[in-house]
PDB file of N, CA and C in Angstrom:
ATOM      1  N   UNK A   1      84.996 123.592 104.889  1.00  0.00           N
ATOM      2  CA  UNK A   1      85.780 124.576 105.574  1.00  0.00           C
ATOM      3  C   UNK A   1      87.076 123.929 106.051  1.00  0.00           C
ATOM      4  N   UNK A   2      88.345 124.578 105.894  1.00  0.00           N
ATOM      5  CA  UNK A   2      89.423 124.386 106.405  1.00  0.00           C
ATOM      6  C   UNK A   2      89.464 124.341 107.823  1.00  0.00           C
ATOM      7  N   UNK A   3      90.256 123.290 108.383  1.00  0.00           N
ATOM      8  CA  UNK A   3      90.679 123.062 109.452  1.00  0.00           C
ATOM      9  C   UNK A   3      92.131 123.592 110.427  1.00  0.00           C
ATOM     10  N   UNK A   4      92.458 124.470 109.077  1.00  0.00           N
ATOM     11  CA  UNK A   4      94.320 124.519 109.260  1.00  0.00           C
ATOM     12  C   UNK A   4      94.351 125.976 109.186  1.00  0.00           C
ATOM     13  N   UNK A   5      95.756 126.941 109.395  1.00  0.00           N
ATOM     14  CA  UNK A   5      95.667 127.481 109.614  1.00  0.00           C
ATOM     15  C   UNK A   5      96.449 128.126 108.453  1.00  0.00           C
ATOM     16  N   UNK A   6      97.199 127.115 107.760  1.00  0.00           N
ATOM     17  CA  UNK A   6      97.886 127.226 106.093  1.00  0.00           C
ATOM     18  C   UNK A   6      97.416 126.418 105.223  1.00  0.00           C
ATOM     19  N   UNK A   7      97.945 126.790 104.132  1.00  0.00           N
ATOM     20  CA  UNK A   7      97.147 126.038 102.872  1.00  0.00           C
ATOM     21  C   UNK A   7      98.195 124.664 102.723  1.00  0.00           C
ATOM     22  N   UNK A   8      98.199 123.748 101.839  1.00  0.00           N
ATOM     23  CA  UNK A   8      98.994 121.961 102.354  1.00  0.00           C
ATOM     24  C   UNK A   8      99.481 122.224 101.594  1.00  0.00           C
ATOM     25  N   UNK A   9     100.631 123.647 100.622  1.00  0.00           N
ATOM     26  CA  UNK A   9     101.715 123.781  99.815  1.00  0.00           C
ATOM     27  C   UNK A   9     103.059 123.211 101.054  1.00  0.00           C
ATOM     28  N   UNK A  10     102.697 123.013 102.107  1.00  0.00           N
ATOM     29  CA  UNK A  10     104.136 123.087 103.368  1.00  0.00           C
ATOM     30  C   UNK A  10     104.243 121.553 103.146  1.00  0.00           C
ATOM     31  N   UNK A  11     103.085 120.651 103.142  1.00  0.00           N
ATOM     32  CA  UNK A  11     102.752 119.466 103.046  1.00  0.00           C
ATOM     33  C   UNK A  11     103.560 118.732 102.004  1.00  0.00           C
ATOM     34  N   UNK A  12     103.279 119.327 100.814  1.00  0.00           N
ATOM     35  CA  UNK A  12     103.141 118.572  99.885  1.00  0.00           C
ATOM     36  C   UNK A  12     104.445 119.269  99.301  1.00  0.00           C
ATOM     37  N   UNK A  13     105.519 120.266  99.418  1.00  0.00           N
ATOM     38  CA  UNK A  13     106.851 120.122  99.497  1.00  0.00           C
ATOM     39  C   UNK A  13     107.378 119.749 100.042  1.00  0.00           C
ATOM     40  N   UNK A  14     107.355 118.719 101.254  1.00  0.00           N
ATOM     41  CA  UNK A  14     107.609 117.736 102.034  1.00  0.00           C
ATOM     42  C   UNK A  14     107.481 116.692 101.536  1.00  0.00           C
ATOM     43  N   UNK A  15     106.189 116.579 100.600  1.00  0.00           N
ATOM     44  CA  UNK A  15     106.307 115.031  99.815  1.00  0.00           C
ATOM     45  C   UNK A  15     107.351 115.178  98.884  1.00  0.00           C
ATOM     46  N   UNK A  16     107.165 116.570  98.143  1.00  0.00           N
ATOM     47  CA  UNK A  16     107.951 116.276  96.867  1.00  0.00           C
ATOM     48  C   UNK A  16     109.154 115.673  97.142  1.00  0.00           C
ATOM     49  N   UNK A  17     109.675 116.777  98.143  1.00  0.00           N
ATOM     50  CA  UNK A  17     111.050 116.787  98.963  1.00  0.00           C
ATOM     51  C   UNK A  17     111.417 114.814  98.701  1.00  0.00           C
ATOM     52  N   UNK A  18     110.847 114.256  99.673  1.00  0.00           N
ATOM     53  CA  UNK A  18     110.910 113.111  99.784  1.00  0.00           C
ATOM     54  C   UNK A  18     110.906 112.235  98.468  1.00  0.00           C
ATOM     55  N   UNK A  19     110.212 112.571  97.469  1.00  0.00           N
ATOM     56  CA  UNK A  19     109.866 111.950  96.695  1.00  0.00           C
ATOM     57  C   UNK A  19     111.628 112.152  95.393  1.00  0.00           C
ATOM     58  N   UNK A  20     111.559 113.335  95.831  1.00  0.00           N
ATOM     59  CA  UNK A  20     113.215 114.029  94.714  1.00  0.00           C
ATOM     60  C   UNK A  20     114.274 112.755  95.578  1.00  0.00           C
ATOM     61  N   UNK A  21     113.834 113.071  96.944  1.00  0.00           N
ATOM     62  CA  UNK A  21     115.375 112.723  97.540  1.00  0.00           C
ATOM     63  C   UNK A  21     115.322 111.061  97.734  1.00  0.00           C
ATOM     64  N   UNK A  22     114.488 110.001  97.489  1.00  0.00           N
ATOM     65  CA  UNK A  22     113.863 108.857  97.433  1.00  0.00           C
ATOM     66  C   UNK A  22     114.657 108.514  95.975  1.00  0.00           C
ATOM     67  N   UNK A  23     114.272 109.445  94.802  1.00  0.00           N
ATOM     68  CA  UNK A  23     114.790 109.247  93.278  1.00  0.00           C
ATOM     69  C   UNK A  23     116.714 109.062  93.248  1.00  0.00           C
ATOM     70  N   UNK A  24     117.018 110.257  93.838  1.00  0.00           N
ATOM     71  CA  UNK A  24     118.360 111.029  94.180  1.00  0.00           C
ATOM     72  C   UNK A  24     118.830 109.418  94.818  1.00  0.00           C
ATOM     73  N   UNK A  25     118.531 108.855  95.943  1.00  0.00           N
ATOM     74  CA  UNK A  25     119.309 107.829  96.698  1.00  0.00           C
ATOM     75  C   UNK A  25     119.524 106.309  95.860  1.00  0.00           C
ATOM     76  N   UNK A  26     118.174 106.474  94.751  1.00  0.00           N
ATOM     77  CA  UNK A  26     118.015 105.622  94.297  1.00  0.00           C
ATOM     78  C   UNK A  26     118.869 105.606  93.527  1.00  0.00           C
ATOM     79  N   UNK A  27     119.053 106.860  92.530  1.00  0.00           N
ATOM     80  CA  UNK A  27     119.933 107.023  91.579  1.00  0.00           C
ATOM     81  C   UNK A  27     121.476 106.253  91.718  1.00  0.00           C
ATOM     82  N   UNK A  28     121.808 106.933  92.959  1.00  0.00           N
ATOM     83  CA  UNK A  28     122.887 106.372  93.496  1.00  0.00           C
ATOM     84  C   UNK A  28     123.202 104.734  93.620  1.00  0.00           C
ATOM     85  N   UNK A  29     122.346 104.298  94.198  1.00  0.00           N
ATOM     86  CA  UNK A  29     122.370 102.969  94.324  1.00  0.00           C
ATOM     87  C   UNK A  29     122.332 102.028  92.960  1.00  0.00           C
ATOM     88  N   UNK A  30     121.558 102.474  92.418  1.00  0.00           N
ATOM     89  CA  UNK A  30     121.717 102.063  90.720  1.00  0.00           C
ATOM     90  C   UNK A  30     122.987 102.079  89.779  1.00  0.00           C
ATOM     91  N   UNK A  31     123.527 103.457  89.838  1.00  0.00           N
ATOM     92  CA  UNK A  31     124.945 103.240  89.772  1.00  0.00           C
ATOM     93  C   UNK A  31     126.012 102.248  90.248  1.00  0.00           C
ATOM     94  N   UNK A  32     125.961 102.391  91.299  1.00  0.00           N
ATOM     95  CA  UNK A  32     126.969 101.272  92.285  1.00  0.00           C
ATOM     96  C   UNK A  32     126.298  99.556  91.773  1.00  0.00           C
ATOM     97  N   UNK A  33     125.311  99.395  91.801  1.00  0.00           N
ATOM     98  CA  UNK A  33     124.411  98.321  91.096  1.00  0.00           C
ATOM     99  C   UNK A  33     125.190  98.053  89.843  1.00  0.00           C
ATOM    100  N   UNK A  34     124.877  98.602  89.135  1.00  0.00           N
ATOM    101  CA  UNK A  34     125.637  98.841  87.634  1.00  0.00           C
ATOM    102  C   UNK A  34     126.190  98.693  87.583  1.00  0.00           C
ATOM    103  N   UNK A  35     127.310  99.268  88.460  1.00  0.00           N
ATOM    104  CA  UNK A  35     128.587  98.947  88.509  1.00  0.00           C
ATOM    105  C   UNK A  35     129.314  97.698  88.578  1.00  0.00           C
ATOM    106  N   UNK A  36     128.686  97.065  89.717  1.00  0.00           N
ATOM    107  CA  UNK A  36     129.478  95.431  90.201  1.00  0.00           C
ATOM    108  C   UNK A  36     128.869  94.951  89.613  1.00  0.00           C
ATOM    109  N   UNK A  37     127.491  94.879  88.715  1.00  0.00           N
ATOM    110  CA  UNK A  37     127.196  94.174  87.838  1.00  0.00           C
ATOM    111  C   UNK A  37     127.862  93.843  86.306  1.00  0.00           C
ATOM    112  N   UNK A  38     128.334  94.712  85.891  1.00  0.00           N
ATOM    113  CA  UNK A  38     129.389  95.116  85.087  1.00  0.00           C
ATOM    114  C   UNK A  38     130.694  94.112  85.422  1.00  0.00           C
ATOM    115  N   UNK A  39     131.207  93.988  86.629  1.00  0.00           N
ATOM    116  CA  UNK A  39     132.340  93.757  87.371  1.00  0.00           C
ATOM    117  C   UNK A  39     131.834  91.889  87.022  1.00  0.00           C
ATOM    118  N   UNK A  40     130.816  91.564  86.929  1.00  0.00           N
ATOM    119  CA  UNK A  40     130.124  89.899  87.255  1.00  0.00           C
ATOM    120  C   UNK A  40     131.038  89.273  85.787  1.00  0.00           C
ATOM    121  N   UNK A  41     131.051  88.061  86.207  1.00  0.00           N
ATOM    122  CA  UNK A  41     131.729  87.374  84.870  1.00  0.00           C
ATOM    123  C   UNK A  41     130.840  87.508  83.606  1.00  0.00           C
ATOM    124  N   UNK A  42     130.891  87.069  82.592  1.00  0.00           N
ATOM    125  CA  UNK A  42     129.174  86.536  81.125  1.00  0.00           C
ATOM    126  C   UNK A  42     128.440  86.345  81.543  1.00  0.00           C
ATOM    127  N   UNK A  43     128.758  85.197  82.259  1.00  0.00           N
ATOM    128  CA  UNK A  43     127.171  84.264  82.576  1.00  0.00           C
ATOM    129  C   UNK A  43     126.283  84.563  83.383  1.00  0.00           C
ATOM    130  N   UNK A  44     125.751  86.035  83.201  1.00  0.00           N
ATOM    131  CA  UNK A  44     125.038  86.746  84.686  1.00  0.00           C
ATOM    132  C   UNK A  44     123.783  85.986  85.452  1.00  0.00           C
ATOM    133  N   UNK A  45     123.327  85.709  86.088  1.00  0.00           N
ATOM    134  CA  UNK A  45     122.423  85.132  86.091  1.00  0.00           C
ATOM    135  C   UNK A  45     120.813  86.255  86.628  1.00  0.00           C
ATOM    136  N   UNK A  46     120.075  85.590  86.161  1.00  0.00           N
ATOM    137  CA  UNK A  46     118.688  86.640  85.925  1.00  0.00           C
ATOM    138  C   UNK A  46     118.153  87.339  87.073  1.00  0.00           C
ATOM    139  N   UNK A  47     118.827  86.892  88.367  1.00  0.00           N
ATOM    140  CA  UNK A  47     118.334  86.788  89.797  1.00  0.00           C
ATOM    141  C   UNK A  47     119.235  88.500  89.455  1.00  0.00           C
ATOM    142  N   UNK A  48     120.310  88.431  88.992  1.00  0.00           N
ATOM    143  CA  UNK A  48     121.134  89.773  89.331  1.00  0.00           C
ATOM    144  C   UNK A  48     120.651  91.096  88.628  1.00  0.00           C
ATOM    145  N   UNK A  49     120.067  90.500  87.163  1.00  0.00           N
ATOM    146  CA  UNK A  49     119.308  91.727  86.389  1.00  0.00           C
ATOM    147  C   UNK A  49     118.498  91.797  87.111  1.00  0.00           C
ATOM    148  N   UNK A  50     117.192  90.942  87.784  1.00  0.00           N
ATOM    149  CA  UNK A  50     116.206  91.438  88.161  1.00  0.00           C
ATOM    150  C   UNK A  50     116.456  92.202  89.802  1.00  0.00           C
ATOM    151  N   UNK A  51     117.880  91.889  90.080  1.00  0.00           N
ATOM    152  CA  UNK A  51     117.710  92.795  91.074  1.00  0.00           C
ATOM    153  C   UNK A  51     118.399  94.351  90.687  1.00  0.00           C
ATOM    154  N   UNK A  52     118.620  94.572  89.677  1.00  0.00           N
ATOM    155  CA  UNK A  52     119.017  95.968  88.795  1.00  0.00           C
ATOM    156  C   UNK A  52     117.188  96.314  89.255  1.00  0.00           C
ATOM    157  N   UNK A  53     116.743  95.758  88.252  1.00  0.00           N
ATOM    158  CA  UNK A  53     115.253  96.242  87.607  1.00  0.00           C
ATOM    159  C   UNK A  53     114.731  96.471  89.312  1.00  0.00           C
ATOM    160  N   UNK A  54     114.163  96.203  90.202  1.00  0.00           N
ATOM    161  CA  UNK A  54     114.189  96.446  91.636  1.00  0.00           C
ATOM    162  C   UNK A  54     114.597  97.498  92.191  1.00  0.00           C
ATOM    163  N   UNK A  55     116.438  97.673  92.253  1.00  0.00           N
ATOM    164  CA  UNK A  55     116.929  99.139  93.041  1.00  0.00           C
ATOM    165  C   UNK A  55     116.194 100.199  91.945  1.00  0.00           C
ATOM    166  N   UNK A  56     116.350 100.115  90.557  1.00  0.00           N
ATOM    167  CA  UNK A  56     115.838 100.841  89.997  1.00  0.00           C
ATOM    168  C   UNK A  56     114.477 101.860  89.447  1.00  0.00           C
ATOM    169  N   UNK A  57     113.511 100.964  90.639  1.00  0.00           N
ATOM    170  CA  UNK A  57     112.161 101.179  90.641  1.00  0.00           C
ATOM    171  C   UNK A  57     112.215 102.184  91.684  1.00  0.00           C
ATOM    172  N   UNK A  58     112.646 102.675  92.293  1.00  0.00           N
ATOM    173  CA  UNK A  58     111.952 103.778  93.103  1.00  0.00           C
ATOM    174  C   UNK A  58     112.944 105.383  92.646  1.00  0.00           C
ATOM    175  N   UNK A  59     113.446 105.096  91.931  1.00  0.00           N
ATOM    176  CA  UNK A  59     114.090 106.462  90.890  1.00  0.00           C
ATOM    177  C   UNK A  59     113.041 106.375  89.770  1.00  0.00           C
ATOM    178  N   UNK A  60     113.008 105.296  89.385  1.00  0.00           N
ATOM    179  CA  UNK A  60     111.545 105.266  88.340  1.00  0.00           C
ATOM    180  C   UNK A  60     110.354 105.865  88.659  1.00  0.00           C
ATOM    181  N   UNK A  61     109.922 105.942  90.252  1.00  0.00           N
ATOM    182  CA  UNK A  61     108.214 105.932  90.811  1.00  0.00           C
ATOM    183  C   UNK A  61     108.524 107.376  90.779  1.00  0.00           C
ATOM    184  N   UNK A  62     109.724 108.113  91.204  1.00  0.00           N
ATOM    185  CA  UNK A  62     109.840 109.332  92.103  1.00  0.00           C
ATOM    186  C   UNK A  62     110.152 110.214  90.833  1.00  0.00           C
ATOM    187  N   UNK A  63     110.572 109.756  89.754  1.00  0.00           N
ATOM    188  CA  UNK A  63     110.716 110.643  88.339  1.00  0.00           C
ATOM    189  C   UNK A  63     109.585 110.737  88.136  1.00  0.00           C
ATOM    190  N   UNK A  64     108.982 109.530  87.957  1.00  0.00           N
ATOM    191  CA  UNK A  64     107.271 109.550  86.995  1.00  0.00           C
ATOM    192  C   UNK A  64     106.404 110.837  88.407  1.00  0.00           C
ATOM    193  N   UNK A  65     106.626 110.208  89.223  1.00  0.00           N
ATOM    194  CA  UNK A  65     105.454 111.415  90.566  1.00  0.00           C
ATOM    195  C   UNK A  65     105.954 112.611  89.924  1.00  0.00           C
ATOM    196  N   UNK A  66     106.562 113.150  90.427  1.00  0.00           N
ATOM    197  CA  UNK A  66     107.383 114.406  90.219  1.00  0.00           C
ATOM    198  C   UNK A  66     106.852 115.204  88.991  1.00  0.00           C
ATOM    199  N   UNK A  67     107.014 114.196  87.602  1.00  0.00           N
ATOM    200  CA  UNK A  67     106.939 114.896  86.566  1.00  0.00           C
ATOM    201  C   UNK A  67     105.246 115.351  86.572  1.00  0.00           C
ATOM    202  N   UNK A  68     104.457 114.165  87.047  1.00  0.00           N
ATOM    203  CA  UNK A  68     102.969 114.425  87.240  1.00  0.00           C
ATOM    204  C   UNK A  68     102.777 115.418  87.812  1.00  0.00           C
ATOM    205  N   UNK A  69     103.303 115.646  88.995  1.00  0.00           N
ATOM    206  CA  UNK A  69     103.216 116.861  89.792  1.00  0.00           C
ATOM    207  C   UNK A  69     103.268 117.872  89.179  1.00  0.00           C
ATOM    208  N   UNK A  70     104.475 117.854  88.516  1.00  0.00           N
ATOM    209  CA  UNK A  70     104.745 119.310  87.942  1.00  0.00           C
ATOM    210  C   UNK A  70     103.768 119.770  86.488  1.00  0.00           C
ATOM    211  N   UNK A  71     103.475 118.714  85.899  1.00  0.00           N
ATOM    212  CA  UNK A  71     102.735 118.546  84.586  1.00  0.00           C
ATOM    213  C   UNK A  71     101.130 119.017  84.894  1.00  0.00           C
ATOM    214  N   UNK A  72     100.601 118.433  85.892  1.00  0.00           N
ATOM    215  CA  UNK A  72      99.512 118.974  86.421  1.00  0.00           C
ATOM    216  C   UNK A  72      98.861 119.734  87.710  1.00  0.00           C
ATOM    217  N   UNK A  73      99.906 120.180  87.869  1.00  0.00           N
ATOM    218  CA  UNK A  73     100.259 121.175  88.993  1.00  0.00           C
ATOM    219  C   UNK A  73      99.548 123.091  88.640  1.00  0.00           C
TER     220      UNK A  73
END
């Protein structure tokens, strides 16, 4: 038996919410990333890709959730 007085659709568009706008900030930051990385001389060094691969993981987590969500929703 339910405890609540609505069903956890209020809930869990609150996650999504978070989860879109988590992707969205990330997005951003990846760009700008990209960017001055771009800006670096040849000789990049691996410390700088792997910090690409890093900002880029939580636009990664919040695409992949999302699509699950919606895929088995």
């Amino acid at each position: 038996m339910a405890h609540a007085f609505a069903c956890g659709n209020v809930a869990m568009g609150i996650i999504v919410f978070g989860l879109m706008l988590c992707a969205t900030l990330s997005l951003v930051a990846s760009a700008f990333a990209l960017a001055s990385f771009r800006k670096l001389p040849s000789p990049r060094s691996r410390f700088r890709t792997l910090e690409l691969v890093f900002i880029a993981f939580p636009l990664l987590a919040g695409i992949v959730s999302v699509a699950l969500l919606f895929l088995y929703a």
